[in-house]
PDB file of N, CA and C in Angstrom:
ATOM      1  N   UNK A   1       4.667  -8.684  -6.998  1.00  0.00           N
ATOM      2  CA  UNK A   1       5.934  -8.671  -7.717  1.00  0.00           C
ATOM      3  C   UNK A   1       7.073  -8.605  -6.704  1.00  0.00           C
ATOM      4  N   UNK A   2       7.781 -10.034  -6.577  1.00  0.00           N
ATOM      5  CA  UNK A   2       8.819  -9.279  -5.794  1.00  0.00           C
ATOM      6  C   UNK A   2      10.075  -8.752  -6.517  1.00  0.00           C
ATOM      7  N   UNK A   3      11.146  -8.262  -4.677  1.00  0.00           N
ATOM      8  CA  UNK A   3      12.255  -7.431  -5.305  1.00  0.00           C
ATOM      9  C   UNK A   3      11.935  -5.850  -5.827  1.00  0.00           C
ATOM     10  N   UNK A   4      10.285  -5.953  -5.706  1.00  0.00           N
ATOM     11  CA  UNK A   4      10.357  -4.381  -5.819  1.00  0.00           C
ATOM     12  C   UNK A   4      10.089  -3.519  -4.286  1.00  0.00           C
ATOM     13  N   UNK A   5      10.881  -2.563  -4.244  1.00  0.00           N
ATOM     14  CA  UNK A   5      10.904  -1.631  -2.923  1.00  0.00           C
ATOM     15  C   UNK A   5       9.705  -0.709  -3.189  1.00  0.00           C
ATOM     16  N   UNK A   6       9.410  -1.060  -1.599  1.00  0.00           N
ATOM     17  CA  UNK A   6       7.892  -0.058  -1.327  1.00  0.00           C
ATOM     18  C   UNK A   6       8.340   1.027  -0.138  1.00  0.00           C
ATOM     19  N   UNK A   7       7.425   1.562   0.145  1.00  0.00           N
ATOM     20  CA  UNK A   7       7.201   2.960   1.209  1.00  0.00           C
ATOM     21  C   UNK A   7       7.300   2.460   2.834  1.00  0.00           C
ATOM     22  N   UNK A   8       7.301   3.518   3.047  1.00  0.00           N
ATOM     23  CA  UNK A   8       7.413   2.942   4.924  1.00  0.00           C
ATOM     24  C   UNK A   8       6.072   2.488   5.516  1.00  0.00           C
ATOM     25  N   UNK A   9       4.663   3.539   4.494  1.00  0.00           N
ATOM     26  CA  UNK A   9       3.261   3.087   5.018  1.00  0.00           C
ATOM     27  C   UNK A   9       2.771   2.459   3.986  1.00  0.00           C
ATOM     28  N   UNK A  10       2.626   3.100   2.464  1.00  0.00           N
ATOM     29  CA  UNK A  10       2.086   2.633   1.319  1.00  0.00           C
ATOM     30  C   UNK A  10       3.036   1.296   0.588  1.00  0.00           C
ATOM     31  N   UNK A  11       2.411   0.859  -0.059  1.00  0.00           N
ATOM     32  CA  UNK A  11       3.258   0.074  -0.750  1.00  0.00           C
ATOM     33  C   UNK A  11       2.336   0.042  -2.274  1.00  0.00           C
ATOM     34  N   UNK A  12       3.489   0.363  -3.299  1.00  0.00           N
ATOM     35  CA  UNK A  12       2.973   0.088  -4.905  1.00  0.00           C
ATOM     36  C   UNK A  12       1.997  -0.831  -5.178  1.00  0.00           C
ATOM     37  N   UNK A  13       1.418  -0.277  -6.315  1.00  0.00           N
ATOM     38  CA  UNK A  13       0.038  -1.303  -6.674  1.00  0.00           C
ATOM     39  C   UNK A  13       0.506  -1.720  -7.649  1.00  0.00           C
ATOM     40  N   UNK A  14      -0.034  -2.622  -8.739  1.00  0.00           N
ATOM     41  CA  UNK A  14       0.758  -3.323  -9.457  1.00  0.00           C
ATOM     42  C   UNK A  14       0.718  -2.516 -11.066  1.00  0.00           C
ATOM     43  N   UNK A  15      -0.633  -1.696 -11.257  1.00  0.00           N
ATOM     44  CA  UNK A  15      -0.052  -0.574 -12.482  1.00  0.00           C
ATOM     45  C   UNK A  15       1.498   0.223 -11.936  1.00  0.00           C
ATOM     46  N   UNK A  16       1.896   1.027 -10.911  1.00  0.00           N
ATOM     47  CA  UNK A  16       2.906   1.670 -10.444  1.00  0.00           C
ATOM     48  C   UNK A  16       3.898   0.701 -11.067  1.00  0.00           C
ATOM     49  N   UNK A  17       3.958  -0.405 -10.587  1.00  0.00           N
ATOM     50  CA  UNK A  17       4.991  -1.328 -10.343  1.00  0.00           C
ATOM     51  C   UNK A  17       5.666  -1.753 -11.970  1.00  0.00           C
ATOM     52  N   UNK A  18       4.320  -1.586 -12.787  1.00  0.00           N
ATOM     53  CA  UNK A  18       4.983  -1.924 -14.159  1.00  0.00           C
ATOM     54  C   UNK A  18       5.213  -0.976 -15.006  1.00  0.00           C
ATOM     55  N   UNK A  19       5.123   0.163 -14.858  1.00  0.00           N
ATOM     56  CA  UNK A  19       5.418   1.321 -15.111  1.00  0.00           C
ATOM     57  C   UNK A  19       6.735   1.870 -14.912  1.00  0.00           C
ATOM     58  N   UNK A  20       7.433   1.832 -13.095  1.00  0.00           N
ATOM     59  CA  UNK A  20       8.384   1.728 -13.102  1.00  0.00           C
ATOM     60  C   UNK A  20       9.605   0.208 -13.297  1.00  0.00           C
ATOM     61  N   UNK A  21       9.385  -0.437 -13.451  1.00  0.00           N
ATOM     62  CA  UNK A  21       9.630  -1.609 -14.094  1.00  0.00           C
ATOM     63  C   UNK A  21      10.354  -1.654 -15.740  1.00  0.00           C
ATOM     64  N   UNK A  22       9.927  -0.852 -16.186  1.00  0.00           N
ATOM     65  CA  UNK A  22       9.590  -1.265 -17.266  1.00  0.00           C
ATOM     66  C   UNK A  22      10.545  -0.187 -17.969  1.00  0.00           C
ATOM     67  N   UNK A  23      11.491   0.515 -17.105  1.00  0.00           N
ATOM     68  CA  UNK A  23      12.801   1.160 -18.092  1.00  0.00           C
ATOM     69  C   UNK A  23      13.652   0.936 -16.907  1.00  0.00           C
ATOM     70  N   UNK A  24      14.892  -0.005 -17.047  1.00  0.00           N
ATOM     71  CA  UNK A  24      15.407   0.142 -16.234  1.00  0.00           C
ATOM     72  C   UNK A  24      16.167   1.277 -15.649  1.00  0.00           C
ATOM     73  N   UNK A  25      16.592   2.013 -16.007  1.00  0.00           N
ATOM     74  CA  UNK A  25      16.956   2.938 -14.930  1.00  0.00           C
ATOM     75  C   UNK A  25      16.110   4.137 -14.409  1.00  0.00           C
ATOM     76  N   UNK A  26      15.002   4.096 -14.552  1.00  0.00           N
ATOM     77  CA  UNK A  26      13.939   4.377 -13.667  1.00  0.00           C
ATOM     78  C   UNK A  26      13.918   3.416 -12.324  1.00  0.00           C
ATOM     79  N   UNK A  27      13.799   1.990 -13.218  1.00  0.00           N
ATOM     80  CA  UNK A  27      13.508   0.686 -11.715  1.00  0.00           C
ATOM     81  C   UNK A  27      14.583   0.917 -10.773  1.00  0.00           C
ATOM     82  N   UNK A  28      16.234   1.607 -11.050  1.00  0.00           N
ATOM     83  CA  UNK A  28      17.442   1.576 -10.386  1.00  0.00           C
ATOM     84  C   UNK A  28      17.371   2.658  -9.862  1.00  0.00           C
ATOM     85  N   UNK A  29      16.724   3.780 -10.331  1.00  0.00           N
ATOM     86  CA  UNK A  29      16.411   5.058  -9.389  1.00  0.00           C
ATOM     87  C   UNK A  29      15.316   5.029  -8.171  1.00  0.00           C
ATOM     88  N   UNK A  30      14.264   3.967  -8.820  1.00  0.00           N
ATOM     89  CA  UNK A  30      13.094   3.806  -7.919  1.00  0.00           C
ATOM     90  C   UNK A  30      13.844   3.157  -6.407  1.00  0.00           C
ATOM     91  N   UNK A  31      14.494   1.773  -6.893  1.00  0.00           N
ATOM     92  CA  UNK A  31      15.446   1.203  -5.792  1.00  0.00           C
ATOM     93  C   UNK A  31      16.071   2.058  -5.082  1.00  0.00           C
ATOM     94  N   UNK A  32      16.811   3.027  -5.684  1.00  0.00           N
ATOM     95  CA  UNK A  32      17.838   3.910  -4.688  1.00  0.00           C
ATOM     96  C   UNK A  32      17.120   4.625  -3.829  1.00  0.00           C
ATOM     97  N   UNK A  33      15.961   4.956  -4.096  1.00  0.00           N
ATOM     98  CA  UNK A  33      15.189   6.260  -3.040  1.00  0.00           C
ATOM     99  C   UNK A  33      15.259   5.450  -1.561  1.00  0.00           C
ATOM    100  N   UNK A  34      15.287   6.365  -1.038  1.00  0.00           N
ATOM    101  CA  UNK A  34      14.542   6.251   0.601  1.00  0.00           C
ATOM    102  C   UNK A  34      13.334   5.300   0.707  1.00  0.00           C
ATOM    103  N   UNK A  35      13.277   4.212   1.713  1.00  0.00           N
ATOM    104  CA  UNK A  35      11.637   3.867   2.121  1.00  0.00           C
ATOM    105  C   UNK A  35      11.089   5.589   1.817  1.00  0.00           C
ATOM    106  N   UNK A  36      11.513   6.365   3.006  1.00  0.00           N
ATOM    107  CA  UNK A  36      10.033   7.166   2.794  1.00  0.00           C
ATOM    108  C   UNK A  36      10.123   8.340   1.399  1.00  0.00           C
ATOM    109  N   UNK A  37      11.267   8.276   0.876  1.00  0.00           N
ATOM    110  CA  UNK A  37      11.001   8.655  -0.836  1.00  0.00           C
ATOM    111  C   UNK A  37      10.179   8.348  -1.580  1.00  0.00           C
ATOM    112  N   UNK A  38      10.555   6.804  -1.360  1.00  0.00           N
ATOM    113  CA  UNK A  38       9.057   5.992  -2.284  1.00  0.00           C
ATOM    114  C   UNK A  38       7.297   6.022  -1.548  1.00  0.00           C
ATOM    115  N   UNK A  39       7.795   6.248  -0.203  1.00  0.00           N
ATOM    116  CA  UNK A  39       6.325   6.114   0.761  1.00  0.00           C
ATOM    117  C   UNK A  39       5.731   7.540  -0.329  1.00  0.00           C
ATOM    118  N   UNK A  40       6.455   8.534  -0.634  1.00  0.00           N
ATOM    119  CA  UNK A  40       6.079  10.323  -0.865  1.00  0.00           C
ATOM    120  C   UNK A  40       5.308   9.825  -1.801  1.00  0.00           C
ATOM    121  N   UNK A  41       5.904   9.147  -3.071  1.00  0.00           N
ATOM    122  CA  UNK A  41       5.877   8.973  -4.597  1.00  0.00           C
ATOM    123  C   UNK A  41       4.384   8.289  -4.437  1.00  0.00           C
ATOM    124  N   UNK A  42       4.557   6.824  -3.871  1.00  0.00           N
ATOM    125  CA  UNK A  42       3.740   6.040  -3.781  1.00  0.00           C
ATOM    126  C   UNK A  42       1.922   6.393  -3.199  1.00  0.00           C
ATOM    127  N   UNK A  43       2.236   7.741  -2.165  1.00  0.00           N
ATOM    128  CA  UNK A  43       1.207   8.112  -1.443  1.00  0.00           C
ATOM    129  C   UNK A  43       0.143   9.381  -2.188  1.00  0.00           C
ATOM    130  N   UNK A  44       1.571  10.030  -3.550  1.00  0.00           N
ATOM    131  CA  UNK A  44       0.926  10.743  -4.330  1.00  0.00           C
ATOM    132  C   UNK A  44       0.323  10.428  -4.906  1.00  0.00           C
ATOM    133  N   UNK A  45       0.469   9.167  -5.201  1.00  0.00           N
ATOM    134  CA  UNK A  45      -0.174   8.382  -6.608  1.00  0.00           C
ATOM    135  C   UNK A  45      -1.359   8.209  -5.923  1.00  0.00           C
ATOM    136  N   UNK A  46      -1.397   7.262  -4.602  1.00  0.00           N
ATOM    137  CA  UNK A  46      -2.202   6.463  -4.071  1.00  0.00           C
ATOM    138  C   UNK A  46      -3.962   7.900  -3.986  1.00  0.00           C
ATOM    139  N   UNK A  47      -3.184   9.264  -3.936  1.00  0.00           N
ATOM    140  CA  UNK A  47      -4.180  10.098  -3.171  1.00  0.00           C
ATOM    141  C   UNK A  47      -5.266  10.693  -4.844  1.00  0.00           C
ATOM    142  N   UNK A  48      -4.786   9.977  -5.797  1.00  0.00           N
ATOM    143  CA  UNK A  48      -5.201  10.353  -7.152  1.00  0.00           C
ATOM    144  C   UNK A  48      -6.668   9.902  -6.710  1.00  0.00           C
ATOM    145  N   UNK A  49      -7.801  10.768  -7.479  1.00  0.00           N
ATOM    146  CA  UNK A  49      -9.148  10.221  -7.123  1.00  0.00           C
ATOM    147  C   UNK A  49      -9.486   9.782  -8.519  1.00  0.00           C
ATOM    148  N   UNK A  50      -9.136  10.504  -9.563  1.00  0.00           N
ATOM    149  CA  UNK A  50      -9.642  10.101 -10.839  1.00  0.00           C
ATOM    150  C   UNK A  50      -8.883   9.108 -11.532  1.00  0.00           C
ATOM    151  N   UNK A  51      -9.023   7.854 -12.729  1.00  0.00           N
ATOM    152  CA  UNK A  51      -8.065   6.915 -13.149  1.00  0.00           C
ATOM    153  C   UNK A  51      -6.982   8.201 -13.911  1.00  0.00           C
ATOM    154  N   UNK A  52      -7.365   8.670 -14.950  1.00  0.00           N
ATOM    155  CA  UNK A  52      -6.400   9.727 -15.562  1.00  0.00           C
ATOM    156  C   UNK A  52      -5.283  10.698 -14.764  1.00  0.00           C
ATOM    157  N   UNK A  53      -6.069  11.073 -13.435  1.00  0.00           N
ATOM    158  CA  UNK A  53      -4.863  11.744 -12.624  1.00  0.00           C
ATOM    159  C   UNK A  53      -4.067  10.690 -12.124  1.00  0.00           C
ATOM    160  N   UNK A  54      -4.664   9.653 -11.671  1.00  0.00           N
ATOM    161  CA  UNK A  54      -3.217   8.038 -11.288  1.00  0.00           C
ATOM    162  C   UNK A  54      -2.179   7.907 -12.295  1.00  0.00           C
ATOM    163  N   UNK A  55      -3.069   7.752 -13.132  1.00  0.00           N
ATOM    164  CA  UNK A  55      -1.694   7.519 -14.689  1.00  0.00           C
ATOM    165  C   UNK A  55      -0.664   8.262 -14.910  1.00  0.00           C
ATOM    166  N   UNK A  56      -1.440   9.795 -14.623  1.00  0.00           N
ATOM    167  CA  UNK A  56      -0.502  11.162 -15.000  1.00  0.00           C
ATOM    168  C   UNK A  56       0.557  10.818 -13.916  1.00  0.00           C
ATOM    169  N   UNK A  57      -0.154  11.069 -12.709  1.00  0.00           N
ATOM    170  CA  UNK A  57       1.505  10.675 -11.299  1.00  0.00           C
ATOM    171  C   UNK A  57       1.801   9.873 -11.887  1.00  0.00           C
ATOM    172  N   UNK A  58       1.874   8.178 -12.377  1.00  0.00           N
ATOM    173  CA  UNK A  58       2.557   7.190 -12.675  1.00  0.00           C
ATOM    174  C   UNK A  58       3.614   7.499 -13.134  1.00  0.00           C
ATOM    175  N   UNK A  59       3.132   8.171 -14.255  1.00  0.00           N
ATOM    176  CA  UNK A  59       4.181   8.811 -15.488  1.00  0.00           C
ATOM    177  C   UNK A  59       5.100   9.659 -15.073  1.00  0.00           C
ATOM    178  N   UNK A  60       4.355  11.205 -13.995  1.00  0.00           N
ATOM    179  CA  UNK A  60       5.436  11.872 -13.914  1.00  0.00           C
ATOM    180  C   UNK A  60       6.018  11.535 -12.979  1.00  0.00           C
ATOM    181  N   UNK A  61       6.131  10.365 -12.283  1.00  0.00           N
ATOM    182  CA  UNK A  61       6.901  10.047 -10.945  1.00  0.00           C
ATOM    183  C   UNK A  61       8.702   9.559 -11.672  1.00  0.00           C
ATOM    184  N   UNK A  62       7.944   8.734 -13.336  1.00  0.00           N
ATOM    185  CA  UNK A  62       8.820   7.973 -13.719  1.00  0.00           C
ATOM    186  C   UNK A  62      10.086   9.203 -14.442  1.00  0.00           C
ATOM    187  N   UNK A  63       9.099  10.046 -14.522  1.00  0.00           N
ATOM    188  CA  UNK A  63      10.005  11.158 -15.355  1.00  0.00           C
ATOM    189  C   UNK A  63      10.975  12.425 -14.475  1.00  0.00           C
ATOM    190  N   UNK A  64      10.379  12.389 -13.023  1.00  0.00           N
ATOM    191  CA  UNK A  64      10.772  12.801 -12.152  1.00  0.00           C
ATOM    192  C   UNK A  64      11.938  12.235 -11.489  1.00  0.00           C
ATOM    193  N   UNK A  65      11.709  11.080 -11.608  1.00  0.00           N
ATOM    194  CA  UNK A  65      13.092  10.043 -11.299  1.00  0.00           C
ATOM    195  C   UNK A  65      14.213  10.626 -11.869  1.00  0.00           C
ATOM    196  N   UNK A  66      14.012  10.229 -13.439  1.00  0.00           N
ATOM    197  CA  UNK A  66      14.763  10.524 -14.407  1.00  0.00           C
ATOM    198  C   UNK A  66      15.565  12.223 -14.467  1.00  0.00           C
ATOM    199  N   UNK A  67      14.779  12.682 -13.662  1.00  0.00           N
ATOM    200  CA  UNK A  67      15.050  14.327 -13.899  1.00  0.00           C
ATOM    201  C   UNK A  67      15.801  14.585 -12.651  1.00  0.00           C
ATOM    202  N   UNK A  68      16.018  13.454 -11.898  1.00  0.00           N
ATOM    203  CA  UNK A  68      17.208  13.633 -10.492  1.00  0.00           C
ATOM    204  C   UNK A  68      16.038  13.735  -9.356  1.00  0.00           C
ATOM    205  N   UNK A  69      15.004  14.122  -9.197  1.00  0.00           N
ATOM    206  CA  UNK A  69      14.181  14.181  -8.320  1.00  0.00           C
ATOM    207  C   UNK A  69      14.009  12.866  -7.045  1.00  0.00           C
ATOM    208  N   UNK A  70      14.287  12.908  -5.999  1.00  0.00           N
ATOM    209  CA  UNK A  70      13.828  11.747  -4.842  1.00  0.00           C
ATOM    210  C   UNK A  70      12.787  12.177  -3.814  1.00  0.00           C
ATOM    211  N   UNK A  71      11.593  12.940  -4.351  1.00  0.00           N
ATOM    212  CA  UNK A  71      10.164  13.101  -3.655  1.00  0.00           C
ATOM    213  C   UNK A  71       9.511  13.991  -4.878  1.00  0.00           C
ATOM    214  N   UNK A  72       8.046  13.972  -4.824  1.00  0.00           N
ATOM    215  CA  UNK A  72       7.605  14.506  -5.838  1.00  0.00           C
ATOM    216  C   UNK A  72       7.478  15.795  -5.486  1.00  0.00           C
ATOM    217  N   UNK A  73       7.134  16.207  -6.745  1.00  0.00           N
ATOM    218  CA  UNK A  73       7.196  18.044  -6.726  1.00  0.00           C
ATOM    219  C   UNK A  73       6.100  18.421  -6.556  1.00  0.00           C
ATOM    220  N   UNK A  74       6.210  19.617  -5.662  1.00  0.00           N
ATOM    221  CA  UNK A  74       4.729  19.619  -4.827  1.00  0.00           C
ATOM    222  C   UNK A  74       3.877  18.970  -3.989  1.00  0.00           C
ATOM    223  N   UNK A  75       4.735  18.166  -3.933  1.00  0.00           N
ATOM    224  CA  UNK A  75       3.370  17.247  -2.782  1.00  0.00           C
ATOM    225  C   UNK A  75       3.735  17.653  -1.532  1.00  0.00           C
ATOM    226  N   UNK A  76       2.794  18.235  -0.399  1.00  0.00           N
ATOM    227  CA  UNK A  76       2.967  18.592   1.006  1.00  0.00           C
ATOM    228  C   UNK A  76       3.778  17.337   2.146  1.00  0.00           C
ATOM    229  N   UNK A  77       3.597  15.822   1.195  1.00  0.00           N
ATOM    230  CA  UNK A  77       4.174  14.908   2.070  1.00  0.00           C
ATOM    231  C   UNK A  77       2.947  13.900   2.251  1.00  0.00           C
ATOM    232  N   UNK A  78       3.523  12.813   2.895  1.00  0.00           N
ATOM    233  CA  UNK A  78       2.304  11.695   3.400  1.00  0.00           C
ATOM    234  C   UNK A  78       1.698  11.983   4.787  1.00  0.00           C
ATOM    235  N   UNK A  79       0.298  12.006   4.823  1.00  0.00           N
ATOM    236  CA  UNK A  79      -0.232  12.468   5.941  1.00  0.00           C
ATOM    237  C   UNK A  79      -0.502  11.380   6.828  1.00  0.00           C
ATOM    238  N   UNK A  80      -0.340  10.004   5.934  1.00  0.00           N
ATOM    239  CA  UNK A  80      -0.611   8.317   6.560  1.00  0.00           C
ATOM    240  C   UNK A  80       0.565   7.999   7.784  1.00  0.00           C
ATOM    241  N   UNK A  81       1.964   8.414   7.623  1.00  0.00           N
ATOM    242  CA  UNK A  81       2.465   8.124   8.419  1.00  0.00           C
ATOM    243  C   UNK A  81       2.392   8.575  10.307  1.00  0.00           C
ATOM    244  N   UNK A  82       2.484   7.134  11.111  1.00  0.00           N
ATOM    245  CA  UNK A  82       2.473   7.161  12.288  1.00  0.00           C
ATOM    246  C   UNK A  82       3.973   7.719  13.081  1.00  0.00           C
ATOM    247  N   UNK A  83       4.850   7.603  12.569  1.00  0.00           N
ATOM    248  CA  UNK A  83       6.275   8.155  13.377  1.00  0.00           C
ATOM    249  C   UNK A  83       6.241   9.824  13.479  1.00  0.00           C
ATOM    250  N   UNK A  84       5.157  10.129  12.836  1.00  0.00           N
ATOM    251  CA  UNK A  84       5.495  11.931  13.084  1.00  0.00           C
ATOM    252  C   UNK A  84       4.248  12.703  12.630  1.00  0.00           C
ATOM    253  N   UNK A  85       3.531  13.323  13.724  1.00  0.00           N
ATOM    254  CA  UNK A  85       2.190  14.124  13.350  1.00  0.00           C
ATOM    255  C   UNK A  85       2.498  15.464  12.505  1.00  0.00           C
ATOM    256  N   UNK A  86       1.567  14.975  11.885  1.00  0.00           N
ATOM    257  CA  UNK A  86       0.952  16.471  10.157  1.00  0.00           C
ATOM    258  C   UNK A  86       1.864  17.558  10.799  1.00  0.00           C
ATOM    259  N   UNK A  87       2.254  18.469   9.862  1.00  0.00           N
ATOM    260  CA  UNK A  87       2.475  19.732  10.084  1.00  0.00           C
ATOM    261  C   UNK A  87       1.094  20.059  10.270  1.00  0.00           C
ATOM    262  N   UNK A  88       0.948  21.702  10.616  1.00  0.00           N
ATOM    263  CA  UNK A  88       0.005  22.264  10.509  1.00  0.00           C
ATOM    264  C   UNK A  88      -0.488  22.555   9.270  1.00  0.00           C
ATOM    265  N   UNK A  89      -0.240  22.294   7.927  1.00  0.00           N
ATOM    266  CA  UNK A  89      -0.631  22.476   6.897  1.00  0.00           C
ATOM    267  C   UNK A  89      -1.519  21.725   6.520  1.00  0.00           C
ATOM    268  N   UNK A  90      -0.764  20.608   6.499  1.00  0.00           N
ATOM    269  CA  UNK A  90      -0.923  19.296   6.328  1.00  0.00           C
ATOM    270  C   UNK A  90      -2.608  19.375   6.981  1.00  0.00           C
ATOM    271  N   UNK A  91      -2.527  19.076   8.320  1.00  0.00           N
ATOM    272  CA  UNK A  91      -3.485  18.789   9.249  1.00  0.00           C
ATOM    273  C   UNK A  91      -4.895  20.174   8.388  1.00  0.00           C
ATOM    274  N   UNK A  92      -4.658  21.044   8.409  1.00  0.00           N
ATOM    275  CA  UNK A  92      -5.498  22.437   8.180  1.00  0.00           C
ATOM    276  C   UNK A  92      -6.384  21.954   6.112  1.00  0.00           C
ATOM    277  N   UNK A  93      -5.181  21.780   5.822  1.00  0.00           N
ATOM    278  CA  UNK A  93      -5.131  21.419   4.642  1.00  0.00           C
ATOM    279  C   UNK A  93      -6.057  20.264   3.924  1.00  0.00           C
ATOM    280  N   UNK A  94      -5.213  19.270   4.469  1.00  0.00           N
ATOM    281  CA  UNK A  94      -5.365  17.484   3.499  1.00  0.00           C
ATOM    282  C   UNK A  94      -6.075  17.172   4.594  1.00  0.00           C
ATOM    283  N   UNK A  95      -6.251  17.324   6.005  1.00  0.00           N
ATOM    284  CA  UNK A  95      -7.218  16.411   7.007  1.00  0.00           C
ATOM    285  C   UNK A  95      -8.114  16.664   7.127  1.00  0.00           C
ATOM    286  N   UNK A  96      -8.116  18.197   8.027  1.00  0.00           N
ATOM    287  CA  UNK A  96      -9.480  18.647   8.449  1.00  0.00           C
ATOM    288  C   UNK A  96     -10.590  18.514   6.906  1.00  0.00           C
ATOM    289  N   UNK A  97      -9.947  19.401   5.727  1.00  0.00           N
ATOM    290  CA  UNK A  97     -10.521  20.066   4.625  1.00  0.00           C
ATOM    291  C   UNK A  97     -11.041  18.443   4.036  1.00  0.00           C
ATOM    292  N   UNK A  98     -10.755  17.290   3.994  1.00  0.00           N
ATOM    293  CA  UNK A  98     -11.243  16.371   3.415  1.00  0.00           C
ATOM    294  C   UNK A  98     -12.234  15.632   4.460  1.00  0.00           C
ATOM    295  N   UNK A  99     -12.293  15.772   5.712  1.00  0.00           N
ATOM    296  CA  UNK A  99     -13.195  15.345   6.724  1.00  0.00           C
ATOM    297  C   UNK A  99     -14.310  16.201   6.628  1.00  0.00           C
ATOM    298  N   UNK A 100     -14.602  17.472   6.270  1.00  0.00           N
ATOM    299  CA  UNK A 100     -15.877  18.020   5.765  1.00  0.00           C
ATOM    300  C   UNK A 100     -16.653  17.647   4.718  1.00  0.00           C
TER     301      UNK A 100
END
């Protein structure tokens, strides 16, 4: 789909894409974020393991928009990006703990 803005590492899959799409001023909030606003949004979604938890982020990303939000709530951050190594949380947390 073009014309839609993606992340600095991730980029939207095409459920995301029609989801936010599909009210515009969600799509005009999605546009305004940061590359790495949307990289946050996009990487939360992306880290969903089950189809039902993807959908749920889909949804609350769109409603999060709407609620003034420009990164999701709760998420520690993207651990994919190369310009800047994990916090220690991050790393202790989402790396090591999923490499076991």
């Amino acid at each position: 789909m073009s014309g839609f803005a993606h992340g600095t590492v991730h980029t939207a899959q095409a459920d995301m894409q029609v989801a936010i799409r599909s009210d515009p001023a969600v799509f005009a909030l999605w546009q305004d974020l940061t590359p790495l606003g949307r990289n946050e949004f996009i990487c939360w979604v992306e880290d969903a393991k089950r189809p039902a938890t993807r959908e749920r982020r889909i949804r609350r990303t769109c409603e999060e928009l709407l609620e003034g939000k420009r990164r999701p709530c709760c998420w520690p951050g993207c651990i994919h990006r190369d310009d800047k190594p994990p916090s220690r949380w991050q790393q202790d947390v989402l790396i090591d703990k999923k490499a076991k």
